[in-house]
Every structure is written in structure tokens, then in C-alpha cells.
N, C-alpha and C. Protein backbone atom coordinates (compact mmCIF):
# COMPACT_ATOMS: atom_id res chain seq x y z
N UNK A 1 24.70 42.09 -13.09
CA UNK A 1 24.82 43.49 -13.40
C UNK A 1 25.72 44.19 -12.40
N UNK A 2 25.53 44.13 -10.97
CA UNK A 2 26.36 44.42 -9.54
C UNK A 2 27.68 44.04 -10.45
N UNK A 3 28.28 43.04 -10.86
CA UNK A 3 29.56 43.06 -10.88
C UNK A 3 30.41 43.33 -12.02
N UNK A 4 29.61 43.55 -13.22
CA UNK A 4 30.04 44.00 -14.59
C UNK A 4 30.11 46.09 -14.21
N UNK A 5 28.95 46.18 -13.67
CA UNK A 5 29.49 47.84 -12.98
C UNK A 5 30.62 47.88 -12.07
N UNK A 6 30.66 47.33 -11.05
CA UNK A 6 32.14 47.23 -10.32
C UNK A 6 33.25 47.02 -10.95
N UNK A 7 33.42 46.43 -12.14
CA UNK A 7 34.25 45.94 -12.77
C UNK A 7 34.70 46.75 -14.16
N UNK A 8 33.80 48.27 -14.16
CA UNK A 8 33.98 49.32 -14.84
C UNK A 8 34.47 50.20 -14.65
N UNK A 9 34.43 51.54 -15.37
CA UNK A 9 34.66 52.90 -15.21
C UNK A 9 32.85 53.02 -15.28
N UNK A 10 32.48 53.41 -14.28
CA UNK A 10 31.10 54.54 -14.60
C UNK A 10 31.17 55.59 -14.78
N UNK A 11 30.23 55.98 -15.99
CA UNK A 11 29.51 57.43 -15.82
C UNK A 11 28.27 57.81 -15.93
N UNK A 12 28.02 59.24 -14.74
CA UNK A 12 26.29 58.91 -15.48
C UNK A 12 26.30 60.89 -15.58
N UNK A 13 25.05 61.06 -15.48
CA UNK A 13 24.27 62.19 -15.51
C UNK A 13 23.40 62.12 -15.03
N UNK A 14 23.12 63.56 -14.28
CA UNK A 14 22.08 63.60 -13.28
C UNK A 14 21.75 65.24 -12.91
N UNK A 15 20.21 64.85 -13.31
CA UNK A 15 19.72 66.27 -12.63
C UNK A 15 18.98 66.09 -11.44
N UNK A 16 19.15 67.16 -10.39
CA UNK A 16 18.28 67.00 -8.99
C UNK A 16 19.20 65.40 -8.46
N UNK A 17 20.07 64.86 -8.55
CA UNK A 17 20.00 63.58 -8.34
C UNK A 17 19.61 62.40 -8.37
N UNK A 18 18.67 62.88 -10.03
CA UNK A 18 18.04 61.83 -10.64
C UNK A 18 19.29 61.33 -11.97
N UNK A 19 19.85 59.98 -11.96
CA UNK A 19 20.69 59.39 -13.02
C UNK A 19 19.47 59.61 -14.72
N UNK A 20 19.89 60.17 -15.69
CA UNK A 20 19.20 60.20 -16.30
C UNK A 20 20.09 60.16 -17.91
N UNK A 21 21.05 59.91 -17.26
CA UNK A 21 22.48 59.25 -18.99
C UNK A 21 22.93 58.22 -18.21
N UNK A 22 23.84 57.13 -18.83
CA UNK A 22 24.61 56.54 -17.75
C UNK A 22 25.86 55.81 -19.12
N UNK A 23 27.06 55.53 -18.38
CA UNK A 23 27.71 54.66 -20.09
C UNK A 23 28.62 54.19 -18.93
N UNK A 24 29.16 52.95 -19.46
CA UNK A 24 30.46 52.43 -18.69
C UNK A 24 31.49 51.95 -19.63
N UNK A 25 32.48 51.72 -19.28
CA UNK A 25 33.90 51.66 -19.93
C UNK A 25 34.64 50.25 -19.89
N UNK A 26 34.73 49.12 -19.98
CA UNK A 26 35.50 48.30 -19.89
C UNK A 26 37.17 48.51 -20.40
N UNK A 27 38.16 48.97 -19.39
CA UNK A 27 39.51 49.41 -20.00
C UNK A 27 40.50 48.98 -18.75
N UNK A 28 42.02 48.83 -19.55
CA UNK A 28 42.84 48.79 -18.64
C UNK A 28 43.46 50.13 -18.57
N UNK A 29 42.66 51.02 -18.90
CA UNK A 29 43.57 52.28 -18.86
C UNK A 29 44.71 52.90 -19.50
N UNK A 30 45.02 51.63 -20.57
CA UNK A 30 46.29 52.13 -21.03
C UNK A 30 46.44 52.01 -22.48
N UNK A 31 45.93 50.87 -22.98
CA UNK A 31 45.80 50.42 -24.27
C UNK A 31 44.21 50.26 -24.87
N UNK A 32 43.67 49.80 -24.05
CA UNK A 32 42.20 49.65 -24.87
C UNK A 32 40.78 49.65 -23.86
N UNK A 33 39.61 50.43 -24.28
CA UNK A 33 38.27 50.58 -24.00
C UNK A 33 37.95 50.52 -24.66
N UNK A 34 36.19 49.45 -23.80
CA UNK A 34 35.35 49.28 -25.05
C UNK A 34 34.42 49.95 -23.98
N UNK A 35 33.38 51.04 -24.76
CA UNK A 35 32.30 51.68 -24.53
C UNK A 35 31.12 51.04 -24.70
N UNK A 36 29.86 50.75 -23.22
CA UNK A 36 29.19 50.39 -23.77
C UNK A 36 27.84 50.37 -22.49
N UNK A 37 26.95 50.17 -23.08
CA UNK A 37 25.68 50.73 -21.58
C UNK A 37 25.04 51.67 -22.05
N UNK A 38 25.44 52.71 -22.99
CA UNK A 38 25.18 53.68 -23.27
C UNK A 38 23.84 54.48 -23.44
N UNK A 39 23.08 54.86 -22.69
CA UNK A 39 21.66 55.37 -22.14
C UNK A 39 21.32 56.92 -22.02
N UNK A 40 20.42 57.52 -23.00
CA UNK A 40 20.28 58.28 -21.90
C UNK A 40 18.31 58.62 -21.97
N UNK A 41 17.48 58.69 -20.69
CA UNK A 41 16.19 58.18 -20.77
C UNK A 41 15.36 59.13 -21.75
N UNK A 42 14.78 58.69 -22.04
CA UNK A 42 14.31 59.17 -23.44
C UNK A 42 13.63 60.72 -23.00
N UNK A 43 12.64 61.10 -21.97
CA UNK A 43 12.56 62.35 -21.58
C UNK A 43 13.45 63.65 -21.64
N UNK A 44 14.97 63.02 -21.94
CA UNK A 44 16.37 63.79 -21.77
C UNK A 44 16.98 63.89 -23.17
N UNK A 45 16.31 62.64 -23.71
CA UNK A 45 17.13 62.82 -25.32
C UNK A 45 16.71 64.09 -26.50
N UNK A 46 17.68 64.27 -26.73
CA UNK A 46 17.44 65.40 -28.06
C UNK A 46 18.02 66.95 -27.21
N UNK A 47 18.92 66.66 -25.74
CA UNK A 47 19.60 67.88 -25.19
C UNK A 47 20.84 67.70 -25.62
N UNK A 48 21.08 67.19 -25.76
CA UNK A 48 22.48 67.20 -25.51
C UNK A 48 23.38 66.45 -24.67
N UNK A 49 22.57 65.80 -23.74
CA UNK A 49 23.05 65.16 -22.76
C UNK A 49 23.86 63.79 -23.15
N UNK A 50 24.08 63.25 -24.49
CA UNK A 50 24.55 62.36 -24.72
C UNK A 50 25.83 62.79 -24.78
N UNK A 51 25.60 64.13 -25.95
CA UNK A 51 27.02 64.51 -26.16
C UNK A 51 28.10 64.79 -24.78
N UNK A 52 27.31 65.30 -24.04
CA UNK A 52 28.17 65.90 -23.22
C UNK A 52 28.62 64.76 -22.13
N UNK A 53 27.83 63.56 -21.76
CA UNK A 53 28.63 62.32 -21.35
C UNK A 53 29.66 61.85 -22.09
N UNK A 54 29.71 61.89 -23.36
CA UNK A 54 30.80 61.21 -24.10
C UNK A 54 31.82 62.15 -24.40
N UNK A 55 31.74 63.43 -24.20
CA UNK A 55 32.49 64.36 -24.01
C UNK A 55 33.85 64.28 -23.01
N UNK A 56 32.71 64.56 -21.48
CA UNK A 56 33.80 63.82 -20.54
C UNK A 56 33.95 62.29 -20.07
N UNK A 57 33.43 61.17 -20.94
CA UNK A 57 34.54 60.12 -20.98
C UNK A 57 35.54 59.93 -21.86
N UNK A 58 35.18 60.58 -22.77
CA UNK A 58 36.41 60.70 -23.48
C UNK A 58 38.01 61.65 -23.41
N UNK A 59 37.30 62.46 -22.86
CA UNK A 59 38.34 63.65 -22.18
C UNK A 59 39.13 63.01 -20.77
N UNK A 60 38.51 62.15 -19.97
CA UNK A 60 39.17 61.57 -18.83
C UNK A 60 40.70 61.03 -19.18
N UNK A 61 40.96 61.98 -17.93
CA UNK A 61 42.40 61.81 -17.44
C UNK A 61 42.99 60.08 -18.03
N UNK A 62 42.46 59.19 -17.41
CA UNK A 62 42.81 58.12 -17.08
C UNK A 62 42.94 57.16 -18.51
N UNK A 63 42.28 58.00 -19.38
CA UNK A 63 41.15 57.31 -21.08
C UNK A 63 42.17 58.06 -21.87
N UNK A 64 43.03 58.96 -22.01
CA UNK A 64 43.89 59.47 -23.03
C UNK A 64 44.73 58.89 -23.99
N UNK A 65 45.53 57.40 -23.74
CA UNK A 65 46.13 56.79 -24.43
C UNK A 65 45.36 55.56 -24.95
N UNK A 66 43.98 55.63 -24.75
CA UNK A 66 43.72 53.72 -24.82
C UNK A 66 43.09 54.14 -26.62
N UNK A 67 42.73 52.83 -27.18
CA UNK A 67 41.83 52.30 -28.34
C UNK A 67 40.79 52.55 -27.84
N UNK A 68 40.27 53.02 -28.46
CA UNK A 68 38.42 52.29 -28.39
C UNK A 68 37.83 51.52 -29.53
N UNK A 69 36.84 50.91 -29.04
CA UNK A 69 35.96 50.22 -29.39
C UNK A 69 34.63 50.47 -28.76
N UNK A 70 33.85 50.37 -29.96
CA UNK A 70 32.02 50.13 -29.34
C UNK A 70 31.46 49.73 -30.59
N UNK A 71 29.94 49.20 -30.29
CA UNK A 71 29.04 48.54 -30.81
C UNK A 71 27.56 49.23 -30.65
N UNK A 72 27.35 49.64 -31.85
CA UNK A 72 25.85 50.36 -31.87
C UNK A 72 25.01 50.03 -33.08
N UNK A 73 24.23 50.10 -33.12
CA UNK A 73 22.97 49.61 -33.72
C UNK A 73 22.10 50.89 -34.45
N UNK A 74 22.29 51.84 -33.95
CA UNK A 74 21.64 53.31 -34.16
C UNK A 74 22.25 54.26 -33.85
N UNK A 75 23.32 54.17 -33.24
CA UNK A 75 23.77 55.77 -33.41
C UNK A 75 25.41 56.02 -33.41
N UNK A 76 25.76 55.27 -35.08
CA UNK A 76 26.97 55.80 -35.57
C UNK A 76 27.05 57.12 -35.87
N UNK A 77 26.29 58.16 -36.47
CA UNK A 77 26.21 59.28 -36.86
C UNK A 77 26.74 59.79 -35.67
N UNK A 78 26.28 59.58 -33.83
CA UNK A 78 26.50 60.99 -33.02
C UNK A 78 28.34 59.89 -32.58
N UNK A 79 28.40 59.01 -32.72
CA UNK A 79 29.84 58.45 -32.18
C UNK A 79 30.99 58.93 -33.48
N UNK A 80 30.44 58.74 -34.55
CA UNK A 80 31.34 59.44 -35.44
C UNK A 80 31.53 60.67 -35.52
N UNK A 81 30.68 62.11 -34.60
CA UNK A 81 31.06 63.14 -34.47
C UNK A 81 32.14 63.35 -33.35
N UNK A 82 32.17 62.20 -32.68
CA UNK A 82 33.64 62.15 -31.39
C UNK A 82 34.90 61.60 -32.23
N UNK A 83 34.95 60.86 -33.83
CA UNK A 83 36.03 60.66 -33.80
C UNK A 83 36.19 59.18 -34.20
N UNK A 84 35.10 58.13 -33.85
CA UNK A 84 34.64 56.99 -34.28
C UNK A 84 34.26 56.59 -35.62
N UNK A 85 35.44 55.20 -36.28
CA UNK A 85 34.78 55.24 -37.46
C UNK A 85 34.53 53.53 -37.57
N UNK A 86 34.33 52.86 -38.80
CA UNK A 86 33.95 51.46 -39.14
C UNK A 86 35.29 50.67 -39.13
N UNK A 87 34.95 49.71 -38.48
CA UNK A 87 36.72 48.99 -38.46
C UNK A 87 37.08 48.42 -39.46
N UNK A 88 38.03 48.82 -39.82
CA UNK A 88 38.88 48.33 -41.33
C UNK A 88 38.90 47.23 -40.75
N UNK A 89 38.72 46.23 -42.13
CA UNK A 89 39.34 44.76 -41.88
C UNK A 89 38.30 43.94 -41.00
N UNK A 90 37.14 44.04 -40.26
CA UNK A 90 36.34 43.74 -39.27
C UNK A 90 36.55 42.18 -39.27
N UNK A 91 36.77 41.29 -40.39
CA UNK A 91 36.84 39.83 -40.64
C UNK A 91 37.99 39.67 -39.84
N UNK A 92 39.09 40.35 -39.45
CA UNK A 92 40.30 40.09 -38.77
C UNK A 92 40.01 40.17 -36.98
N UNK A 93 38.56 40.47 -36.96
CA UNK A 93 38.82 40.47 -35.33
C UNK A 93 37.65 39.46 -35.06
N UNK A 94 37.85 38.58 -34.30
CA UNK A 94 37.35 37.46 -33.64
C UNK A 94 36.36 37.66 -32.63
N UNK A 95 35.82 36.70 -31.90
CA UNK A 95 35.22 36.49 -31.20
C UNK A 95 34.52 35.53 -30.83
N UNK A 96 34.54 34.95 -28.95
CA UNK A 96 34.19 33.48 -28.62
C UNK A 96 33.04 34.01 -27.58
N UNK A 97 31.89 33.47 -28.83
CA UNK A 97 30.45 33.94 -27.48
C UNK A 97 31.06 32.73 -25.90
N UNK A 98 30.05 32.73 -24.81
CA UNK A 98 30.35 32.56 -23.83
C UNK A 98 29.65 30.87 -24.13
């Protein structure tokens, strides 16, 4: 876990200095991010606090030109209000488990 976070963009949220959203970014900054970690503790859910993490990772300076990609299970509805839709063609993109 130590090195898949080092090896990210973090973000979190925090009240009092308690982390209580958190999402990280796998990107080269230029062409493509994939979003994914995406948390926020259930005491906090139903504020807003999701939106407004994905707000400013998506707004980041550094995140303006890339692709995205992510993988969710439950909550296409609030990623498709940022702009996220179903990937055309999905049989065309691959993948080699480890």
C-alpha cells in the first residue's frame, strides 16, 4: 500500500485533521489517469464531500489534458455528473491480471 500511494497523486479530505475522503490518481500527467481508492467514511457520506474531492481532482492544474479512466461498482450516477461515461467498444481494451 506504502508504495502504490507514493507512486500516486493523493487526495484526501479532512476535518479537524481527521482524513475522512481520500482518492488517488495513477497518471503521467499528460495523456492518461486512472482514478481510483475512492472513499469517503461513511459518517461523511451524503455531504457532499465526494463531490467536492472530485471536483478538485479534476480541476488540478497538473490533470487538464489527460484521459480518464475508472472502475466502479456503485457509483456511476455521481461520476457521470463530472462528465464520465461507459466505454464504447469495452471488448477493444485488454487486460493482463498479474
Amino acid at each position: 500500500m506504502q508504495q502504490s500511494i507514493e507512486h500516486s497523486m493523493c487526495f484526501g479530505a479532512y476535518i479537524d485533521g481527521e482524513l475522512i475522503a481520500f482518492a488517488r490518481v495513477i497518471t503521467d500527467t499528460v495523456v492518461f489517469a486512472y482514478l481510483l481508492d475512492v472513499f469517503v467514511l461513511e459518517n461523511h457520506q451524503g455531504k457532499g464531500v465526494g463531490k467536492q474531492l472530485l471536483g478538485h481532482i479534476l480541476n488540478h492544474e497538473k490533470l487538464q489534458t489527460v484521459n480518464w479512466l475508472l472502475r466502479t461498482n456503485d457509483a456511476a450516477a455521481l461520476y457521470e455528473k463530472f462528465g464520465f461515461k461507459v466505454i464504447d467498444a469495452p471488448e477493444t481494451y485488454l487486460r493482463k491480471p498479474c
